[in-house]
N, C-alpha and C. Protein backbone atom coordinates (compact mmCIF):
# COMPACT_ATOMS: atom_id res chain seq x y z
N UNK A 1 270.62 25.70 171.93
CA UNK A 1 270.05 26.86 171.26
C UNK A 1 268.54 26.82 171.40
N UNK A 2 267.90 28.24 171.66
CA UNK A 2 266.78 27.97 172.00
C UNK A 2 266.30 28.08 170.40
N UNK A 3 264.68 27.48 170.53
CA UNK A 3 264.25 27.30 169.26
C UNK A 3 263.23 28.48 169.27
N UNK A 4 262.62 29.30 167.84
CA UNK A 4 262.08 30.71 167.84
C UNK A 4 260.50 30.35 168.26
N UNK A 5 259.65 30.62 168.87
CA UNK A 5 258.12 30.52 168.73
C UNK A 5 257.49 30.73 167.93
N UNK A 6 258.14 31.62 167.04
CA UNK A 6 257.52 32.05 165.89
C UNK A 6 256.93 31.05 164.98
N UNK A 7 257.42 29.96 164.94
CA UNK A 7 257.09 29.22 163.72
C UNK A 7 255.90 28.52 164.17
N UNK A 8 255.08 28.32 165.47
CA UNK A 8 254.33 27.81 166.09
C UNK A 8 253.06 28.77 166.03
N UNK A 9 253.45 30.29 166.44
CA UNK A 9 252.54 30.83 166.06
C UNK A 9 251.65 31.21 164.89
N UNK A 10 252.55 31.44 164.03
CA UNK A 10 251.70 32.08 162.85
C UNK A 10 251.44 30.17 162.19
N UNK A 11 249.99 30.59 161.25
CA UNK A 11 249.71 29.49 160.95
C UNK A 11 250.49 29.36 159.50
N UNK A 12 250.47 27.70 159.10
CA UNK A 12 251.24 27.58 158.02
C UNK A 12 250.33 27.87 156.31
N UNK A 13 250.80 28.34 155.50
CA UNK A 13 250.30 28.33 154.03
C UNK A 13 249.25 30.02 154.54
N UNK A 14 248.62 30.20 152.90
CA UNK A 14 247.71 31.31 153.25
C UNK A 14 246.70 31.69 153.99
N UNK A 15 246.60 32.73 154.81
CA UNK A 15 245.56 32.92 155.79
C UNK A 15 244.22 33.53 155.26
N UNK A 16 243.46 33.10 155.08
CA UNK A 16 241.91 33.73 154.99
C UNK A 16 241.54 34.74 156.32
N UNK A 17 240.83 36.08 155.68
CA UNK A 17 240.09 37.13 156.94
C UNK A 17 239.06 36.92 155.92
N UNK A 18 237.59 36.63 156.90
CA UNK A 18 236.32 36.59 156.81
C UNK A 18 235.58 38.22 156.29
N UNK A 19 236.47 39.01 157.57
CA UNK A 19 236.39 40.49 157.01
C UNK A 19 237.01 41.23 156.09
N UNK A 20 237.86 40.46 155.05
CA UNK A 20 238.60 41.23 153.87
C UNK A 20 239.06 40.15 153.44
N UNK A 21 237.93 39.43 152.54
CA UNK A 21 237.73 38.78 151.29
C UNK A 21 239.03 39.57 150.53
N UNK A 22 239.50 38.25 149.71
CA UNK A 22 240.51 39.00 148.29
C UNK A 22 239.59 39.26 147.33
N UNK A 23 239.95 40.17 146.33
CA UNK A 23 239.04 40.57 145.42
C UNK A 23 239.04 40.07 144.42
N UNK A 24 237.95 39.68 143.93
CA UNK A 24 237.66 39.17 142.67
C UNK A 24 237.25 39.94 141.57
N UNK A 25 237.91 39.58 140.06
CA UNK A 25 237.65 40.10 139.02
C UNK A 25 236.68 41.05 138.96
N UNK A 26 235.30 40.97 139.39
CA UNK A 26 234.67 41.71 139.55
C UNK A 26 234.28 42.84 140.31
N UNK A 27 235.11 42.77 141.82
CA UNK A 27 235.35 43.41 142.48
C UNK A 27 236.40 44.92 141.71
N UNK A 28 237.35 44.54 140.85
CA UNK A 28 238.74 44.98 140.62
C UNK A 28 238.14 45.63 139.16
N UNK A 29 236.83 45.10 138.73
CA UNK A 29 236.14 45.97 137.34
C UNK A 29 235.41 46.84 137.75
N UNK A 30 234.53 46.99 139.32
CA UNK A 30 233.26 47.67 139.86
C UNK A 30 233.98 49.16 140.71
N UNK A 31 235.65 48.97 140.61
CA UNK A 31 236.20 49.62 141.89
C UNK A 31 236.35 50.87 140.83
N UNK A 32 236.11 52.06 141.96
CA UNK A 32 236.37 53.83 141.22
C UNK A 32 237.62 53.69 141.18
N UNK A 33 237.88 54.56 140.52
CA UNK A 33 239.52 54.94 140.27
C UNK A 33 239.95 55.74 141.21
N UNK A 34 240.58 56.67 141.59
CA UNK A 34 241.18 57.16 142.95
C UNK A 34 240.30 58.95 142.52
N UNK A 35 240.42 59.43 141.35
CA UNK A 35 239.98 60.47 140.57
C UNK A 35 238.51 60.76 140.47
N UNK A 36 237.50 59.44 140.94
CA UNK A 36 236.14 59.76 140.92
C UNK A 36 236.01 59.35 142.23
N UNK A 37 236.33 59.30 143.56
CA UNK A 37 236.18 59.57 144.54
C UNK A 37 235.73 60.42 145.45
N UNK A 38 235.00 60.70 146.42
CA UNK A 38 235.06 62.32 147.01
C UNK A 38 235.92 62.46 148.04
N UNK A 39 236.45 63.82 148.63
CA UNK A 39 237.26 64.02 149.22
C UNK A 39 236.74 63.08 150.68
N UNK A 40 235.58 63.20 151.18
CA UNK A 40 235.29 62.04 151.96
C UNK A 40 236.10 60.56 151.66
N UNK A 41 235.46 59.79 150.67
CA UNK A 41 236.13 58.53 150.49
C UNK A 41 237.88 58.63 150.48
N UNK A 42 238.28 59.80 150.14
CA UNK A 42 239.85 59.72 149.90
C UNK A 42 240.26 59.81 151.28
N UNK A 43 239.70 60.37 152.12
CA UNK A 43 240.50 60.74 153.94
C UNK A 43 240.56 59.40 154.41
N UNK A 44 239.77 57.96 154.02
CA UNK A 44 239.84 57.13 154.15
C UNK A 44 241.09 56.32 154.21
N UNK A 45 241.98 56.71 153.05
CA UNK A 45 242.70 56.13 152.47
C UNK A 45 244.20 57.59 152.83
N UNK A 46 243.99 58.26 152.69
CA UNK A 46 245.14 59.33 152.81
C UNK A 46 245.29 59.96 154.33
N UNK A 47 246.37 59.46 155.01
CA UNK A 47 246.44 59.61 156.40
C UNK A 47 247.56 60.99 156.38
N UNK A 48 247.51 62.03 156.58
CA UNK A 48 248.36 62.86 157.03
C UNK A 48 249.72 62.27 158.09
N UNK A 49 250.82 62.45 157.45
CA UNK A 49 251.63 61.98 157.79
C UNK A 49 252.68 62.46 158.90
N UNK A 50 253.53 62.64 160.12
CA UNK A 50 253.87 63.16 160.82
C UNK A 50 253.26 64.00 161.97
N UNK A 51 253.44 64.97 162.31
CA UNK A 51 253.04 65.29 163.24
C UNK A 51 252.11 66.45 162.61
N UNK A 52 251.50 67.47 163.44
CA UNK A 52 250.54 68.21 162.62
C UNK A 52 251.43 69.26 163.13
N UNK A 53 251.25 70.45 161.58
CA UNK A 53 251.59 71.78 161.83
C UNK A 53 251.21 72.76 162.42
N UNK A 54 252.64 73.13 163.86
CA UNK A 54 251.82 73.78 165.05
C UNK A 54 251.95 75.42 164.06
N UNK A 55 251.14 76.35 164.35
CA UNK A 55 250.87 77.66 164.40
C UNK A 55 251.83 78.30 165.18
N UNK A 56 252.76 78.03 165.95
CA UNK A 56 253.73 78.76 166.50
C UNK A 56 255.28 77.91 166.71
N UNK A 57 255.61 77.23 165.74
CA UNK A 57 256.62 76.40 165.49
C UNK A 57 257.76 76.51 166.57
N UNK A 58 258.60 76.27 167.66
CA UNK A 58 259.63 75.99 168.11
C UNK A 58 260.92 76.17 167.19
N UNK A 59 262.37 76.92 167.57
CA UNK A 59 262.92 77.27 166.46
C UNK A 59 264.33 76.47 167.53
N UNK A 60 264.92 75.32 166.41
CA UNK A 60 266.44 75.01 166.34
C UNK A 60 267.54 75.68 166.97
N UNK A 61 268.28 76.18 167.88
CA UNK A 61 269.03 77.25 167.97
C UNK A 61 270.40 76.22 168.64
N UNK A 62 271.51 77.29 168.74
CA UNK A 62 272.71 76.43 169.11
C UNK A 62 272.92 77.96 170.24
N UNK A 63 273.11 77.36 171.36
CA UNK A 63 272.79 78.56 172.58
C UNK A 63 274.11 78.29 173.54
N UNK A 64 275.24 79.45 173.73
CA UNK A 64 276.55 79.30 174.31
C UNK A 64 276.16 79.73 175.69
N UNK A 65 276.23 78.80 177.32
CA UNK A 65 275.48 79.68 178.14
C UNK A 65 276.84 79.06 179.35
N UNK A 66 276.87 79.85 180.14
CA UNK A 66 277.93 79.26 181.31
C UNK A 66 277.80 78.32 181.97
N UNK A 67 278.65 77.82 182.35
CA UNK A 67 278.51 76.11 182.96
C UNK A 67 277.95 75.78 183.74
N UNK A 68 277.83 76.99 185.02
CA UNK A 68 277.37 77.00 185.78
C UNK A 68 275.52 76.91 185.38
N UNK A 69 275.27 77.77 184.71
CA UNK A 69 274.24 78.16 184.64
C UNK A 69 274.02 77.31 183.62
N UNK A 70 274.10 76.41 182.90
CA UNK A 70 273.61 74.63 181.92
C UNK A 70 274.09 73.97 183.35
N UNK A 71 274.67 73.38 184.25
CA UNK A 71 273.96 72.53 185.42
C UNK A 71 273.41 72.93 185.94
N UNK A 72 273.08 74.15 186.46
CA UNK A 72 271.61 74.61 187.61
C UNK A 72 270.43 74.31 186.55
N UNK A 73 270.43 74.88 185.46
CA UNK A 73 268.78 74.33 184.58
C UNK A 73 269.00 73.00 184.35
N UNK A 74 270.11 72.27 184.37
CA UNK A 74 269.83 70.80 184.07
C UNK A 74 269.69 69.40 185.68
N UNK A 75 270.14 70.51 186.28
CA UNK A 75 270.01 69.83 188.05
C UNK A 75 268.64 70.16 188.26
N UNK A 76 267.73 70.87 187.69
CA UNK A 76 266.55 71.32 187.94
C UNK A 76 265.73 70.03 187.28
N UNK A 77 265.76 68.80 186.80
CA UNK A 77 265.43 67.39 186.56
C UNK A 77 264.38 67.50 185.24
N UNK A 78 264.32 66.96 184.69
CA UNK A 78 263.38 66.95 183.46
C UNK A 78 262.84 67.99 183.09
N UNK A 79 262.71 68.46 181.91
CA UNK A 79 261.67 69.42 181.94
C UNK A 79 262.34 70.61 182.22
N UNK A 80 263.92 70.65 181.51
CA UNK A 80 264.91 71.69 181.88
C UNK A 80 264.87 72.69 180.52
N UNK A 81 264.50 72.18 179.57
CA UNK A 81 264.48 73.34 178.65
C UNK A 81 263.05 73.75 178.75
N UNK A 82 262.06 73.18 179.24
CA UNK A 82 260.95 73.90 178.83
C UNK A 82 260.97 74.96 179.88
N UNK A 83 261.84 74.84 181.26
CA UNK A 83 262.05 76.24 182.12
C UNK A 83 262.63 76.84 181.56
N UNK A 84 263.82 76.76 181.32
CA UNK A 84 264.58 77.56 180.56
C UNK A 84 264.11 78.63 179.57
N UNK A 85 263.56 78.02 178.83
CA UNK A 85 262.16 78.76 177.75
C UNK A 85 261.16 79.99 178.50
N UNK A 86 260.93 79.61 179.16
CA UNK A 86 259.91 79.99 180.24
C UNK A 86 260.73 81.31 180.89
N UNK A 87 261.55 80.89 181.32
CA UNK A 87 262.72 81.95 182.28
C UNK A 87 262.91 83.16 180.77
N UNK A 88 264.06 82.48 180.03
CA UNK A 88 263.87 84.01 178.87
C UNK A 88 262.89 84.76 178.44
N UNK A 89 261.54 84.18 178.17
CA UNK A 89 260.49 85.01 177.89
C UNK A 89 260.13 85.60 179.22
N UNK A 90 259.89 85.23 180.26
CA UNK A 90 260.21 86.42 181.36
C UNK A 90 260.67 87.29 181.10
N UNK A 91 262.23 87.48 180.72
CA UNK A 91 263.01 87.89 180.80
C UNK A 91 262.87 89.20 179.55
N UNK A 92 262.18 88.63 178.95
CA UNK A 92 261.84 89.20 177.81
C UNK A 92 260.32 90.47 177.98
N UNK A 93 259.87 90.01 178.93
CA UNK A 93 258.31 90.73 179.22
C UNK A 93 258.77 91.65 180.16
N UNK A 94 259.92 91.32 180.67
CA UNK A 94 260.71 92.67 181.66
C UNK A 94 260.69 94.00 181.32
């Protein structure tokens, strides 16, 4: 059985960072509360989560199309629905 590396790498007992001291009592009495912050200091700390909201959203659909015509757009190699997409709004500006 092989043995893990892991235990070699990380060092043993608690690790000290030079750049993020633990805080001391005084640190934890001097600190603002989240409420006297400015919206500056808070972007710091509050990361927007997921992806960002596009202005013209993409919509879910369940689409019944002939067989023939789902392997010709899918023999057409990657990048088969974004033709596809492309082809109806054509189709649509007709």
């Amino acid at each position: 059985m092989l043995k893990k590396h892991t235990d070699d790498f990380y060092p043993k007992g608690p690790v000290t960072d030079p750049e993020n001291p633990e805080w001391t009592e005084e640190d934890v009495k001097n600190a603002l509360p989240w409420e006297a912050m400015s919206d500056l200091e808070k972007s710091v700390f509050k990361r927007p989560r997921g992806r960002p909201v596009l202005e013209s959203p993409k919509k879910l659909v369940s689409l019944r199309l002939d067989a023939d015509v789902w392997e010709a757009l899918e023999a057409s190699g990657p990048g088969w629905r974004a033709r596809a997409n492309a082809i109806l709004k054509a189709a649509l500006k007709a």
